[in-house]
Protein backbone atom coordinates (compact mmCIF):
# COMPACT_ATOMS: atom_id res chain seq x y z
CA UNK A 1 28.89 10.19 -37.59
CA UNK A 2 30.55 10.09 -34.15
CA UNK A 3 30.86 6.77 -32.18
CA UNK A 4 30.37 5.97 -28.83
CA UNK A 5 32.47 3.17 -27.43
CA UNK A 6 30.66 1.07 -24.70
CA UNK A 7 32.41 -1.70 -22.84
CA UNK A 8 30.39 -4.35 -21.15
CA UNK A 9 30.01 -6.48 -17.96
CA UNK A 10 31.91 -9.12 -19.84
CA UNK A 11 34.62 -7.30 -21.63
CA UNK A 12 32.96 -6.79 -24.92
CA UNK A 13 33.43 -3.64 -26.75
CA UNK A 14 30.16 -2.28 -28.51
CA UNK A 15 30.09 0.47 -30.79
CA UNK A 16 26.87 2.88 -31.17
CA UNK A 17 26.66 5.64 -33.47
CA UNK A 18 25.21 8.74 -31.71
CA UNK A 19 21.57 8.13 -33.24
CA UNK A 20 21.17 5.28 -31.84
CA UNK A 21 22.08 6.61 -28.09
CA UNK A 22 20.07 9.91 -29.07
CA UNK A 23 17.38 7.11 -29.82
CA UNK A 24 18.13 5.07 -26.50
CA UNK A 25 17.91 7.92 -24.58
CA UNK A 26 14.75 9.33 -26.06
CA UNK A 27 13.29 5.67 -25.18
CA UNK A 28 14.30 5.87 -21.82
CA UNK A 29 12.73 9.50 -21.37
CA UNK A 30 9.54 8.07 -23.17
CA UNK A 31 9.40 5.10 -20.54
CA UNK A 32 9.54 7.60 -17.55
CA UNK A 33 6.96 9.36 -19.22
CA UNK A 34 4.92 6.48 -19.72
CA UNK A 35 4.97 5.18 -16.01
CA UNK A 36 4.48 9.03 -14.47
CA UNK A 37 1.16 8.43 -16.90
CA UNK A 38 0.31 4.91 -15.53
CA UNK A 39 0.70 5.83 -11.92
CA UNK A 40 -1.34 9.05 -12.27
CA UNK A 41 -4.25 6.70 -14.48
CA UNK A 42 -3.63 4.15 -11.60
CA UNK A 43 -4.94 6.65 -8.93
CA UNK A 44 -7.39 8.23 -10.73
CA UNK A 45 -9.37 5.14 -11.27
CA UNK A 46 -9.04 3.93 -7.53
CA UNK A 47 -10.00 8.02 -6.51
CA UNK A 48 -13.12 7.24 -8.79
CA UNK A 49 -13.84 3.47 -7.33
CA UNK A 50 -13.91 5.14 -3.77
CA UNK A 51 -16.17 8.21 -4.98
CA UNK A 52 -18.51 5.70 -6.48
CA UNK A 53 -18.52 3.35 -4.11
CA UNK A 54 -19.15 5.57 -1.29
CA UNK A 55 -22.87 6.42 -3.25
CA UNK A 56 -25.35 5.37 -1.07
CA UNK A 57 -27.93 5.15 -3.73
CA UNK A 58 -25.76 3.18 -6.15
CA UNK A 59 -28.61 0.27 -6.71
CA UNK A 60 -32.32 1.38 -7.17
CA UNK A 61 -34.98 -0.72 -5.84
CA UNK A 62 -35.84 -3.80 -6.60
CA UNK A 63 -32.63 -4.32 -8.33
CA UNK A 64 -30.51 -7.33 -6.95
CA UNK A 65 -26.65 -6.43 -6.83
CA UNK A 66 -25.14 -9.92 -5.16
CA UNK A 67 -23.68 -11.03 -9.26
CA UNK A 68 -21.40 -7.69 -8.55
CA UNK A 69 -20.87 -8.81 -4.73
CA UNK A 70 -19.18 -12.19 -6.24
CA UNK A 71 -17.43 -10.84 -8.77
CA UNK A 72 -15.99 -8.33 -6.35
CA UNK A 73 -15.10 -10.50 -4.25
CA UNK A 74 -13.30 -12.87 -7.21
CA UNK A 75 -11.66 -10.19 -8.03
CA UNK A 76 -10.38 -9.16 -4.25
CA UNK A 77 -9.43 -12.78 -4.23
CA UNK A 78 -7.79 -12.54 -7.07
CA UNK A 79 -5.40 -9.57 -5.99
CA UNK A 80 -4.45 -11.40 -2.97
CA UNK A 81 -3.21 -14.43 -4.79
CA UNK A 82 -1.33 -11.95 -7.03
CA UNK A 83 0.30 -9.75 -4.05
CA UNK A 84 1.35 -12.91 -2.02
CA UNK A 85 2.59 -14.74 -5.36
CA UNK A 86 4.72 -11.77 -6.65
CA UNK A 87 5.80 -10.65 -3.06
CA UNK A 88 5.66 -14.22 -0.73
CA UNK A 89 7.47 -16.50 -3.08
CA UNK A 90 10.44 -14.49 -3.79
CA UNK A 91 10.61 -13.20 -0.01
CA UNK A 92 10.95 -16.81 1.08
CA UNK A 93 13.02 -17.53 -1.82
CA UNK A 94 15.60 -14.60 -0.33
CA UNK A 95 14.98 -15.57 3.17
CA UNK A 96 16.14 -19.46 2.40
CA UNK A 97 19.07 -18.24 0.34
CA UNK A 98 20.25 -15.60 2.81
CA UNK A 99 19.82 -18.44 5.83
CA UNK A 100 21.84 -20.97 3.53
CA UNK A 101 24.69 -18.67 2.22
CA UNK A 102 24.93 -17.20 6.12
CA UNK A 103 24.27 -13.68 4.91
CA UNK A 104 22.44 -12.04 7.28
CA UNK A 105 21.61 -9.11 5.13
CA UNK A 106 19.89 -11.15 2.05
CA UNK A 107 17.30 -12.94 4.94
CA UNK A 108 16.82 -9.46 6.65
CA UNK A 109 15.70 -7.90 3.16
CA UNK A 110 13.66 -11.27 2.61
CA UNK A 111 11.90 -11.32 6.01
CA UNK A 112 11.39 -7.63 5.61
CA UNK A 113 9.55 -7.70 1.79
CA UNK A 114 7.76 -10.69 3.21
CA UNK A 115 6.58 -7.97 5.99
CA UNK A 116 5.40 -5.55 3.49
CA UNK A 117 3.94 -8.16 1.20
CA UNK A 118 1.81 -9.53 4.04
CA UNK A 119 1.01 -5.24 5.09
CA UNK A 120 0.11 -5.43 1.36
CA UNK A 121 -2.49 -8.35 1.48
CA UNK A 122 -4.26 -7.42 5.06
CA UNK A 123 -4.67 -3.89 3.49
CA UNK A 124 -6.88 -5.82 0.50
CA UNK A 125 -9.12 -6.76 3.61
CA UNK A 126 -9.63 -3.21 4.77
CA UNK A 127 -10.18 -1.64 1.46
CA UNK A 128 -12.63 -4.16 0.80
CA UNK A 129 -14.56 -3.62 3.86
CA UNK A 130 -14.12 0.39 3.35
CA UNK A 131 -15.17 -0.37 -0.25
CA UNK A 132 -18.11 -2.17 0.80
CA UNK A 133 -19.53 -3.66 -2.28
């Protein structure tokens, strides 16, 4: 079977047989595959939230929808804690280690992701008032 010869970050030489870099490879392709399919699930759940949503005779009479109200709004809650933890904390964390290594570049990309993550969080505010639940 033919070898390939791989040298790594740290000077180590690994040896793979062409299987298992046929394999890697086909793992690699699968993954692509597998987020194309998670982005296009991804918007066609929020396309049918919004289509939904926008029924005007989603609750019949006499039926009290203020339980789903909460929860919503839990669950809004919820997403903004998420977005500022997995954006804020490690734009800060950039912006104090660009600032104390004087590297004008690392607190630039810090301040800037700590733009988008804040974009990011006010837009949970609009689609929850476009949403309207």
């Amino acid at each position: 079977m033919a070898q390939k010869i791989i040298t790594t970050e740290n000077g180590e030489v690994i040896t793979k047989t062409s299987k298992q870099v046929k394999t890697e490879r086909r793992i690699r392709k699968f993954q692509k595959y597998v987020s194309v399919a998670t982005f296009a699930a991804v918007i066609l759940v929020i396309s049918s939230m919004c289509v939904f949503a926008a029924d005007d005779n989603a609750a019949p009479d006499g039926v009290k929808t203020s339980t789903m109200s909460s929860l919503a709004n839990i669950i809004w809650w919820l997403v903004r804690i998420a977005i500022a933890a997995i954006g804020g904390i490690p734009a800060v964390i950039k912006i104090v280690q660009g600032q104390s290594d004087e590297n004008p570049r690392d607190r630039n990309a810090g301040i800037a992701t700590l733009l988008i993550t804040a974009a990011c969080f006010g837009a949970t505010f609009a689609i929850d008032s476009v949403i309207g639940i």
